[in-house]
Protein backbone atom coordinates (compact mmCIF):
# COMPACT_ATOMS: atom_id res chain seq x y z
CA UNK A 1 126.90 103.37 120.85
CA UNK A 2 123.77 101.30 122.26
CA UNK A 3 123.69 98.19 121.41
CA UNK A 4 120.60 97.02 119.30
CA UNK A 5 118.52 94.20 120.17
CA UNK A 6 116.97 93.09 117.13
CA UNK A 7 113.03 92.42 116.95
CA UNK A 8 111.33 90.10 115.08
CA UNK A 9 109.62 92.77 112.54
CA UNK A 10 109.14 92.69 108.88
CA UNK A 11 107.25 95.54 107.65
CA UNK A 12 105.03 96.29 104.65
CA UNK A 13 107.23 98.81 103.38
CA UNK A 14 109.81 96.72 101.75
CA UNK A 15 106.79 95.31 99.62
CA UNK A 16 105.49 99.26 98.35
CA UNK A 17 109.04 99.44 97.14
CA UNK A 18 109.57 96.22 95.49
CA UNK A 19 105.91 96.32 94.07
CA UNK A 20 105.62 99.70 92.22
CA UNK A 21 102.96 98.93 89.52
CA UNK A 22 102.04 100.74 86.19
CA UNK A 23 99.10 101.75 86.33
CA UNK A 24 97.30 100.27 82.92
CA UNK A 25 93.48 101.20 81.80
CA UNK A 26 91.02 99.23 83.77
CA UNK A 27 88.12 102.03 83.97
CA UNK A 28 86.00 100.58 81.59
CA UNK A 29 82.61 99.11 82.36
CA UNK A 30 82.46 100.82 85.96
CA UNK A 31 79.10 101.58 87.29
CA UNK A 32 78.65 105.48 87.94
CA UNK A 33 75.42 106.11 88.67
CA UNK A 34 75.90 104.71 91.78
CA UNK A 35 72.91 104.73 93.57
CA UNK A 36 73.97 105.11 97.37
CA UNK A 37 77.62 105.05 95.84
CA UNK A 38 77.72 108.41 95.08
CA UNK A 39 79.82 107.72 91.87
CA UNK A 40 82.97 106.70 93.93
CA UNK A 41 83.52 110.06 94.64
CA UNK A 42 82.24 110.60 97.77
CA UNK A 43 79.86 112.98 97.24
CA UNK A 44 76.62 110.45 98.33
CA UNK A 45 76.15 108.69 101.12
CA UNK A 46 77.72 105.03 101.74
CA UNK A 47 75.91 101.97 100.78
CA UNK A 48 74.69 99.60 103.80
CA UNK A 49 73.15 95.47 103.83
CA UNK A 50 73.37 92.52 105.40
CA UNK A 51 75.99 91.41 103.00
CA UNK A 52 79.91 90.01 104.13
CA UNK A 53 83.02 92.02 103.20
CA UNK A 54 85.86 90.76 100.93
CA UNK A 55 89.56 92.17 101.29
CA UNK A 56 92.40 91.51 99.09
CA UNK A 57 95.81 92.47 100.91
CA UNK A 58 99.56 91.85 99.15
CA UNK A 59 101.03 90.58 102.42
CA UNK A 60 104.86 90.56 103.38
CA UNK A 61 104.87 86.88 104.89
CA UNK A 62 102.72 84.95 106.88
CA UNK A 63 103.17 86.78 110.50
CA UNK A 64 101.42 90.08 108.66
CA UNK A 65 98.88 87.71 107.32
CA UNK A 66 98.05 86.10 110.75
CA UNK A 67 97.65 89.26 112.40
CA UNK A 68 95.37 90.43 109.63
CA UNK A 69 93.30 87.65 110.07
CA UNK A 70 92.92 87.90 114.02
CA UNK A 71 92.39 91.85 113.32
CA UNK A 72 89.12 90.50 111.53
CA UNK A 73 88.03 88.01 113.16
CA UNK A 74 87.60 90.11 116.34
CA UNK A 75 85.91 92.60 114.75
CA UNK A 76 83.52 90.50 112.83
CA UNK A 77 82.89 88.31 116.06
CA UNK A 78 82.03 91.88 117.00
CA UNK A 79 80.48 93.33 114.68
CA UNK A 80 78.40 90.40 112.98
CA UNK A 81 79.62 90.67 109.81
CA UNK A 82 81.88 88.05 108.28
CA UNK A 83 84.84 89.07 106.54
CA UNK A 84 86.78 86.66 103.81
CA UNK A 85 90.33 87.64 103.73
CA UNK A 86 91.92 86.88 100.61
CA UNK A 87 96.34 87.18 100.42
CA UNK A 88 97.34 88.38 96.00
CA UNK A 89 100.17 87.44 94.64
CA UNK A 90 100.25 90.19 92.67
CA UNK A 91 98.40 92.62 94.35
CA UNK A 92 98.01 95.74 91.22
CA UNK A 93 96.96 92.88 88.98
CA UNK A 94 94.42 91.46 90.77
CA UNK A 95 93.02 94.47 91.88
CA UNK A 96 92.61 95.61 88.02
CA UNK A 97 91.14 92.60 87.04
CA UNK A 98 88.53 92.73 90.27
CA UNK A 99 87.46 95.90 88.82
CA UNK A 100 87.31 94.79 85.00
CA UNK A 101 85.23 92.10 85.99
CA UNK A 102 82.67 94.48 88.17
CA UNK A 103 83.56 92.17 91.17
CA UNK A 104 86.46 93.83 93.43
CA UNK A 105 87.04 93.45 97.19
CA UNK A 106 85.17 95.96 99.20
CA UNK A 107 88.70 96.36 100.61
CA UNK A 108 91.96 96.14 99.75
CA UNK A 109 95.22 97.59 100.13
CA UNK A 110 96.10 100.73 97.59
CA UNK A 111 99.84 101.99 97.45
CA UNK A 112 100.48 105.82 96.51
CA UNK A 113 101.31 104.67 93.01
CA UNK A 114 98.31 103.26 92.47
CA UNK A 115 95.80 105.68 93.37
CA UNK A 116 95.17 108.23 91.28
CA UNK A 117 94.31 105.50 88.34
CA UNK A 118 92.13 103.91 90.44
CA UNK A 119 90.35 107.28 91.17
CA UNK A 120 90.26 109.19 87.83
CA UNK A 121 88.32 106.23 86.64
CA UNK A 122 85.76 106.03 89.16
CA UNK A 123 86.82 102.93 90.94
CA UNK A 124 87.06 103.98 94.54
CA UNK A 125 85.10 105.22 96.98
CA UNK A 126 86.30 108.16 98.76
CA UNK A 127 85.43 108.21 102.39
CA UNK A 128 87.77 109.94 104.18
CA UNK A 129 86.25 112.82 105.25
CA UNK A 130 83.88 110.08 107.09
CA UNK A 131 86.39 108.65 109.37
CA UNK A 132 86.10 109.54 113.06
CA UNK A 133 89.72 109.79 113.50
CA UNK A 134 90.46 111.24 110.60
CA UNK A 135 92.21 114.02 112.37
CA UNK A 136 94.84 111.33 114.30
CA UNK A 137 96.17 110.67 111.05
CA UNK A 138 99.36 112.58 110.24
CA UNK A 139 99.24 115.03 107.72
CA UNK A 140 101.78 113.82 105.24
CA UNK A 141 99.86 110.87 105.22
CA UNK A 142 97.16 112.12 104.42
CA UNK A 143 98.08 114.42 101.43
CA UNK A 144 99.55 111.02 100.27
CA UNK A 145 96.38 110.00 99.54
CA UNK A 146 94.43 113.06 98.73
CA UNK A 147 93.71 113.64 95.09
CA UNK A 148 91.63 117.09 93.38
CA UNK A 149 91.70 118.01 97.09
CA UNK A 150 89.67 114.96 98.09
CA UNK A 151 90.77 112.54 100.86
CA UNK A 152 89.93 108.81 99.35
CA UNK A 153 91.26 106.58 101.56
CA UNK A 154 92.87 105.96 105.55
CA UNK A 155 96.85 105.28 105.68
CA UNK A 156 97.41 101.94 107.49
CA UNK A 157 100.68 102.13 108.84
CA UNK A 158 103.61 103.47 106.81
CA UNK A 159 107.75 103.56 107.36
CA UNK A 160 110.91 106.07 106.91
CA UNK A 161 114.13 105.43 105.64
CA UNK A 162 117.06 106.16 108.40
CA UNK A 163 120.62 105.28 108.57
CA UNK A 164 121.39 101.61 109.76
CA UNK A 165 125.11 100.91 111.14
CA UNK A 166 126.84 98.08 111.60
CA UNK A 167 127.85 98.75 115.46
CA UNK A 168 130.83 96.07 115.56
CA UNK A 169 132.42 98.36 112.30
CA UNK A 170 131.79 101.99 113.63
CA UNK A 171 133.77 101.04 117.23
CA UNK A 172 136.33 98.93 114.96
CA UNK A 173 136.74 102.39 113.31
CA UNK A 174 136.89 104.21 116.45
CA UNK A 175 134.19 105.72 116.71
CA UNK A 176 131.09 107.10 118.76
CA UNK A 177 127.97 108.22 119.46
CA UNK A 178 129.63 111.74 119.55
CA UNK A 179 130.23 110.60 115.97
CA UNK A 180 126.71 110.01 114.78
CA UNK A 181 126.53 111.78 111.31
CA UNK A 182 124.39 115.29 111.71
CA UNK A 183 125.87 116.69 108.42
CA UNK A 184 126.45 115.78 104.89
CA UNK A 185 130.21 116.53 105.82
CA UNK A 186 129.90 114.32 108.75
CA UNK A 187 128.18 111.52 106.97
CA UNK A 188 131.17 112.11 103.98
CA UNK A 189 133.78 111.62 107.31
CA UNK A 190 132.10 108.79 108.91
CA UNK A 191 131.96 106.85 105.58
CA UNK A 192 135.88 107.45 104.76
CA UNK A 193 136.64 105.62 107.66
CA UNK A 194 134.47 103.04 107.77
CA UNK A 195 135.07 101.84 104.29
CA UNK A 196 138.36 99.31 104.30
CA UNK A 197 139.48 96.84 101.37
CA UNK A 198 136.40 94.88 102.65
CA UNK A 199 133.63 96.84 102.74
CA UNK A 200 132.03 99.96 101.73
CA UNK A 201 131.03 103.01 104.14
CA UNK A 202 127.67 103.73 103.08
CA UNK A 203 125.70 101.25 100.65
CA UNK A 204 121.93 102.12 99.37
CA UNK A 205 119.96 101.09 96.55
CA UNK A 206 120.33 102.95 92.75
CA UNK A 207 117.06 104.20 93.32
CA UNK A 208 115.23 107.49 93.84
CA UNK A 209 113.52 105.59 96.59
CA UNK A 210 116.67 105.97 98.53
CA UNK A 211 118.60 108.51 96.58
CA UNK A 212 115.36 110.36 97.08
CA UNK A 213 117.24 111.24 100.48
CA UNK A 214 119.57 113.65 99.96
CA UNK A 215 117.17 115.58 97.13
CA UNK A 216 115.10 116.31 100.38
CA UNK A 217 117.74 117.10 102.22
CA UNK A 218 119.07 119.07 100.13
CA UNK A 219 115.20 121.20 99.79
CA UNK A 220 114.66 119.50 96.52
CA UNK A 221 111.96 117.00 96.22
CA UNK A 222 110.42 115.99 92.64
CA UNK A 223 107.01 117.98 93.04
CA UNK A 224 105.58 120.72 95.37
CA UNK A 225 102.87 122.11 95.66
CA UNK A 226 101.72 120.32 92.47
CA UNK A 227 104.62 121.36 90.14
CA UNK A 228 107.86 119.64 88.53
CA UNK A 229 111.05 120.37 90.03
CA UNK A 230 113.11 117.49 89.57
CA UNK A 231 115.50 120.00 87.38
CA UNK A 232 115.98 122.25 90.53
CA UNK A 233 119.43 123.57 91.81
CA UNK A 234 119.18 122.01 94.78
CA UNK A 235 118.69 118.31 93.61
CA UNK A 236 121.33 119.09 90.98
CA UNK A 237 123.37 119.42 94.52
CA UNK A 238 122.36 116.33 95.85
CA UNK A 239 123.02 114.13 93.31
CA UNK A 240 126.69 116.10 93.28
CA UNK A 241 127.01 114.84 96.35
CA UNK A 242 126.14 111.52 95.82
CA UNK A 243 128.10 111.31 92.87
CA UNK A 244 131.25 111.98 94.10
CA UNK A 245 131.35 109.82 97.01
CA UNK A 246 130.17 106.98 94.64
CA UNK A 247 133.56 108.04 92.82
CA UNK A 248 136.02 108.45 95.35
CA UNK A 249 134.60 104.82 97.03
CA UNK A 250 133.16 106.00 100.12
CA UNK A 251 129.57 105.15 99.00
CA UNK A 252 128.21 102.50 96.53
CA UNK A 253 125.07 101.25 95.09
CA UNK A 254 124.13 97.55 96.91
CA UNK A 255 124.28 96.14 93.25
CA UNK A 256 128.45 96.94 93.03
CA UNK A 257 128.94 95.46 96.29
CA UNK A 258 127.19 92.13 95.67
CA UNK A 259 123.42 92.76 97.21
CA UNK A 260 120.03 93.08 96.09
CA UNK A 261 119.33 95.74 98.69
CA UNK A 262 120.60 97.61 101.69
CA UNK A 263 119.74 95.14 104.18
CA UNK A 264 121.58 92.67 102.46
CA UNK A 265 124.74 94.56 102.31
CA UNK A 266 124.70 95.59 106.08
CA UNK A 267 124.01 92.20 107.13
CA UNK A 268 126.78 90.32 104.47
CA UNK A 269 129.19 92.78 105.83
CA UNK A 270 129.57 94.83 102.35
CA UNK A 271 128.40 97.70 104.24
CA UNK A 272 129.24 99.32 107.16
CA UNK A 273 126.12 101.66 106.65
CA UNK A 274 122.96 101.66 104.76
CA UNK A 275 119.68 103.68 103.53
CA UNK A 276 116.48 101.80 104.60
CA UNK A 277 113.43 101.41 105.98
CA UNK A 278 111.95 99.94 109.33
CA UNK A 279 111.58 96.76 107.46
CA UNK A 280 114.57 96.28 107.70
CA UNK A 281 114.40 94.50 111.22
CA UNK A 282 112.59 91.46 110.31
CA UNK A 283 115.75 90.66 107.43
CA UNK A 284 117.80 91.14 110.40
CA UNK A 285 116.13 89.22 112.79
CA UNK A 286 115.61 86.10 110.03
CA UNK A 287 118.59 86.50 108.34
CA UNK A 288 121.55 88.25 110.16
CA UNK A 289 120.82 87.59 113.68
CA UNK A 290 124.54 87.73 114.19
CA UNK A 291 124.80 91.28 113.28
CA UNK A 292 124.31 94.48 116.01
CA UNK A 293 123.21 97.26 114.30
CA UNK A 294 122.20 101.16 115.59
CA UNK A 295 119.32 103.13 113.84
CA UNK A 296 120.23 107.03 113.83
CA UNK A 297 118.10 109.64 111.87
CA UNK A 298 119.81 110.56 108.16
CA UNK A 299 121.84 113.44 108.19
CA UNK A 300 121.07 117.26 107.52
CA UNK A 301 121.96 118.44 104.16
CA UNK A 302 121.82 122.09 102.94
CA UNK A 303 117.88 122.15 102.92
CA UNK A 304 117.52 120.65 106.77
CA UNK A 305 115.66 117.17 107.49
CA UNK A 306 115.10 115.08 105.30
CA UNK A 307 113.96 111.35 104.49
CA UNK A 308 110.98 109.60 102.60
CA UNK A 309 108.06 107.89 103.68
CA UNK A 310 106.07 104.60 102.34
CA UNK A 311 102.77 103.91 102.82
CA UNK A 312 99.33 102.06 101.91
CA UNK A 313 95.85 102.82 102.46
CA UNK A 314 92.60 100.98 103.30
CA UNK A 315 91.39 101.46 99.76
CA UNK A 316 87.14 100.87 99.49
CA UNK A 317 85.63 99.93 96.43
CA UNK A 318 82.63 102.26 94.73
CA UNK A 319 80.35 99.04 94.00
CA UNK A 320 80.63 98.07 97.52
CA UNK A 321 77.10 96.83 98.31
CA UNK A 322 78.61 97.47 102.14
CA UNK A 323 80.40 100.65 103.10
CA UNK A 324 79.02 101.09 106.22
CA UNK A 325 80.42 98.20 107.43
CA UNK A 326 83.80 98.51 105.52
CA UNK A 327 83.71 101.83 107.28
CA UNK A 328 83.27 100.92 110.35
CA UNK A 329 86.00 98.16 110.01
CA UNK A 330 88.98 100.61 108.38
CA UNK A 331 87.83 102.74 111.53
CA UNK A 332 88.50 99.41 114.09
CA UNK A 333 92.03 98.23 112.14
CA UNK A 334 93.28 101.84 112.19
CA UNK A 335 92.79 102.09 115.60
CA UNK A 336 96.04 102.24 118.05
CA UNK A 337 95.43 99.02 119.52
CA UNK A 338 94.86 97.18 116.28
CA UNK A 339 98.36 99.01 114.69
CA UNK A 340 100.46 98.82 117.88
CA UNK A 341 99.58 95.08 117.76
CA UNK A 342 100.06 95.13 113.51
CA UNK A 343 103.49 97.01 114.52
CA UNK A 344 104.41 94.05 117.17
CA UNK A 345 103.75 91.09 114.20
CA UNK A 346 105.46 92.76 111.49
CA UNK A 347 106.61 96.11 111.86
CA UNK A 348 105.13 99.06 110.33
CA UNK A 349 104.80 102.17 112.03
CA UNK A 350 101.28 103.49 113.19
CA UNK A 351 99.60 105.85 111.12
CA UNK A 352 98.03 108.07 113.99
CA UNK A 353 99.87 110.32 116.17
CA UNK A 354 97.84 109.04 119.11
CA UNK A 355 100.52 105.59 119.11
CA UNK A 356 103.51 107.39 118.91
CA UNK A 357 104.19 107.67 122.21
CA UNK A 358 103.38 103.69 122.87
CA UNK A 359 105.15 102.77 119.44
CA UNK A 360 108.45 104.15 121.24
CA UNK A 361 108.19 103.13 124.11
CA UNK A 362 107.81 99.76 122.85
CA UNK A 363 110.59 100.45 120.01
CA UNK A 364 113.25 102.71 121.37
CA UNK A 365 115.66 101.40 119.32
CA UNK A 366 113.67 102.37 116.55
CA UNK A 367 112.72 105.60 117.66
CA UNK A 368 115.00 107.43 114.41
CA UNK A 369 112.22 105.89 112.06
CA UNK A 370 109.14 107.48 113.70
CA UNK A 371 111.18 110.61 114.14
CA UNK A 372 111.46 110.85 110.43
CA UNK A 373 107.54 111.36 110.04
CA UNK A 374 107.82 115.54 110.61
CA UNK A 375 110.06 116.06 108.12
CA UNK A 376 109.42 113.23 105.46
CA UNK A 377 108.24 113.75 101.89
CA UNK A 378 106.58 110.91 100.08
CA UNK A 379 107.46 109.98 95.67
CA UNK A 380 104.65 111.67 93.87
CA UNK A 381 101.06 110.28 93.27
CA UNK A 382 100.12 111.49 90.07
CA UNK A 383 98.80 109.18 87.20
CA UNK A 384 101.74 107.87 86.03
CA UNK A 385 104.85 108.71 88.29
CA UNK A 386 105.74 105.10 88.80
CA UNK A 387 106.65 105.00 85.27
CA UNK A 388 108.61 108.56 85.53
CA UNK A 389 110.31 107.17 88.53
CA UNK A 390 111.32 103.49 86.96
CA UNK A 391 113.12 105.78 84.39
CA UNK A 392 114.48 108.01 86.90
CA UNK A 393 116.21 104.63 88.73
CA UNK A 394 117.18 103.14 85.03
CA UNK A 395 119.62 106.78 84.92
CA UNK A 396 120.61 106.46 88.63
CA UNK A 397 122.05 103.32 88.29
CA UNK A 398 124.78 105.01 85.60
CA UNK A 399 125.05 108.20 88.29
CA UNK A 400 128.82 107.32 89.13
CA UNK A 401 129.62 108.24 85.41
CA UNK A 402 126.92 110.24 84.56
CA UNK A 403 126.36 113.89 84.65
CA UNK A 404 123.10 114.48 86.99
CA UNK A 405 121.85 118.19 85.96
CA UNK A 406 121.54 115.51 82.50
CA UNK A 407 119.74 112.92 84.18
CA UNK A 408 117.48 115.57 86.45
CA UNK A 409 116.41 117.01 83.22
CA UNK A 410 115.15 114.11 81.79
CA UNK A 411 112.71 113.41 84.86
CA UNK A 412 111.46 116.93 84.45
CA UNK A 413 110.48 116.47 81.42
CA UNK A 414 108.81 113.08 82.09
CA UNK A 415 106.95 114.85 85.23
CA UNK A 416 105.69 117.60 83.23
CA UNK A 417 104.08 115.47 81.21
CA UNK A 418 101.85 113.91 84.09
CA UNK A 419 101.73 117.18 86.54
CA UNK A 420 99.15 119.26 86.21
């Protein structure tokens, strides 16, 4: 097995999972006449003056918010046009309030969860068809934030989940790289004898966001092609599956090992594997320097591929006095130098095909995350799903005892409600 040189990277994704908001009522008040706005639906053309640009970003630490910084103060040293860069602690709230008070950022990061709120009640502008590059962007990522068939917003980096392994434990266990799980019965194998009195095989969070997994792999999902179908056979299947290694000790949820996450229980040595995402790294890096690890691409289950993806967007504001210039900005930070160098400080991926090739090259190590973008799905983005999917996790976390065609009917009743 190669031997992983860790890299300095902390990526935005663990903060879209940690920082799932509900969405509450803040549409009130919102101007929708619009003037140039076009009524934050896209549909006139984009304001334009002389005036600066606000942003409001939830940042994971202070290398992302550096390299945000530098990202805008070579464009405005370009461009003219100052830009005030402002870092939320609590990113959904302050965003609400921005817009209850008539004075948002022109731009500010917007997670999947948070969108369609935003949108039914006329708060963003929707400019994607505007971009030049809108075409570079891959097209998972861009569904994620198309809603009613209109593209709002430009994805600004995103991550996969993969499997991370403890490379001192899997040749301990005797194993190889012939080894490398490609099967649900290889991953089952693997895990059996890599668990020992102390530690676990395979560790991952009680949490659709990771269980999520092995419903895709198994062809399930929790909406297509904008219907329910958390009840379907084949996520009844994967949670089967899940369920019974969680019972015969092969697999556990980070909690019953002693973690907060997945990271934490590869690095403390609970783990011998884990579910998680390319931020992963920086924990590593900071934390658990001590600790080799291999990134491998999950398994195939009875459905094929199958992972999830995270992501934000450049949301815009629809009382932006400025949207030329906000625009033209989202155009220069989603370009493949400004996310290969975004990817360097703190490790997302890049959003447009165009930097694959240069995000592997410089990541090959990492290569299993990127890999995951042709065959990812993404949690839903319907009004409401965060709350359907903090529900969801409150049943998972019982899944060891529970009985999951139970628990899988539940959520499809709770998605019904908001589908559709």
């Amino acid at each position: 097995m190669t031997r992983h040189i860790t890299r300095a990277l902390l990526g935005t994704g663990a903060v879209l999972i940690t920082g799932a908001l509900t969405l509450t009522g803040c549409g009130s008040g919102f101007a929708d006449d619009g003037g140039e706005t076009g009524g934050g639906g896209g549909g006139g053309g984009l304001t334009s003056s002389d005036d600066a640009l606000t942003m409001l970003i939830g940042s994971s630490g202070d290398a992302e918010t550096a390299a945000v910084q530098q990202a805008l103060d070579d464009w405005s040293a370009d461009s003219g046009t100052e830009v005030s860069l402002q870092v939320a602690s609590d990113l959904g709230q302050e965003l609400s309030q921005g817009f209850a008070a008539g004075e948002p950022a022109d731009l500010f990061y917007l997670s999947t969860d948070q969108i369609a709120g935003f949108a039914a009640n006329g708060s963003l502008q929707a400019y994607g068809d505007e971009l030049g590059n809108k075409d570079d962007f891959y097209p998972s990522l861009v569904e994620n934030f198309t809603i009613d068939d209109t593209f709002y917003c430009a994805p600004k980096d995103f991550s996969t989940l993969a499997l991370v392994i403890n490379t001192q434990m899997w040749t301990e266990a005797g194993l190889t790289d012939a080894d490398l799980p490609k099967t649900w019965d290889d991953l089952a194998a693997v895990a059996k004898k890599l668990t020992t009195a102390d530690h676990v095989g395979l560790a991952f969070g009680a949490e659709y966001q990771r269980v999520g997994t092995f419903m895709a792999q198994a062809g399930g999902g929790l909406v297509r092609d904008g219907e329910a179908i958390a009840d379907d056979e084949a996520n009844v299947e994967a949670l089967e599956y899940v369920k019974s290694h969680l019972a015969d000790g092969t697999f556990a949820f980070a909690k019953d090992v002693g973690a907060g996450w997945g990271g934490e229980a590869l690095g403390k040595g609970a783990a011998a594997m884990v579910i998680e995402g390319n931020w992963i790294t920086g924990a590593m890096s900071n934390d658990y320097s001590s600790i080799d690890y291999t990134v491998a691409e999950l398994p195939e289950g009875p459905g094929g591929k199958g992972t999830l993806q995270f992501t934000n967007c450049w949301g815009m504001a629809a009382d932006s006095p400025n949207q030329q210039a906000a625009l033209d900005l989202i155009e220069y930070l989603t370009s493949s130098d400004s996310q290969l160098a975004f990817s360097k400080a703190f490790g997302p991926m890049p959003s447009i095909k165009s930097a694959a090739d240069a995000w592997t090259s410089d990541n090959p190590d990492l290569a299993a995350f990127l890999a995951g973008a042709d065959y990812a799905q993404f949690p839903p983005n319907q009004d409401g799903a965060s709350d359907v999917i903090a529900d969801f996790n409150a049943q998972l976390e019982s899944l060891k005892t529970g009985d999951p065609a139970t628990i899988l009917g539940s959520v499809q009743s709770n998605l019904e409600a908001i589908v559709g």
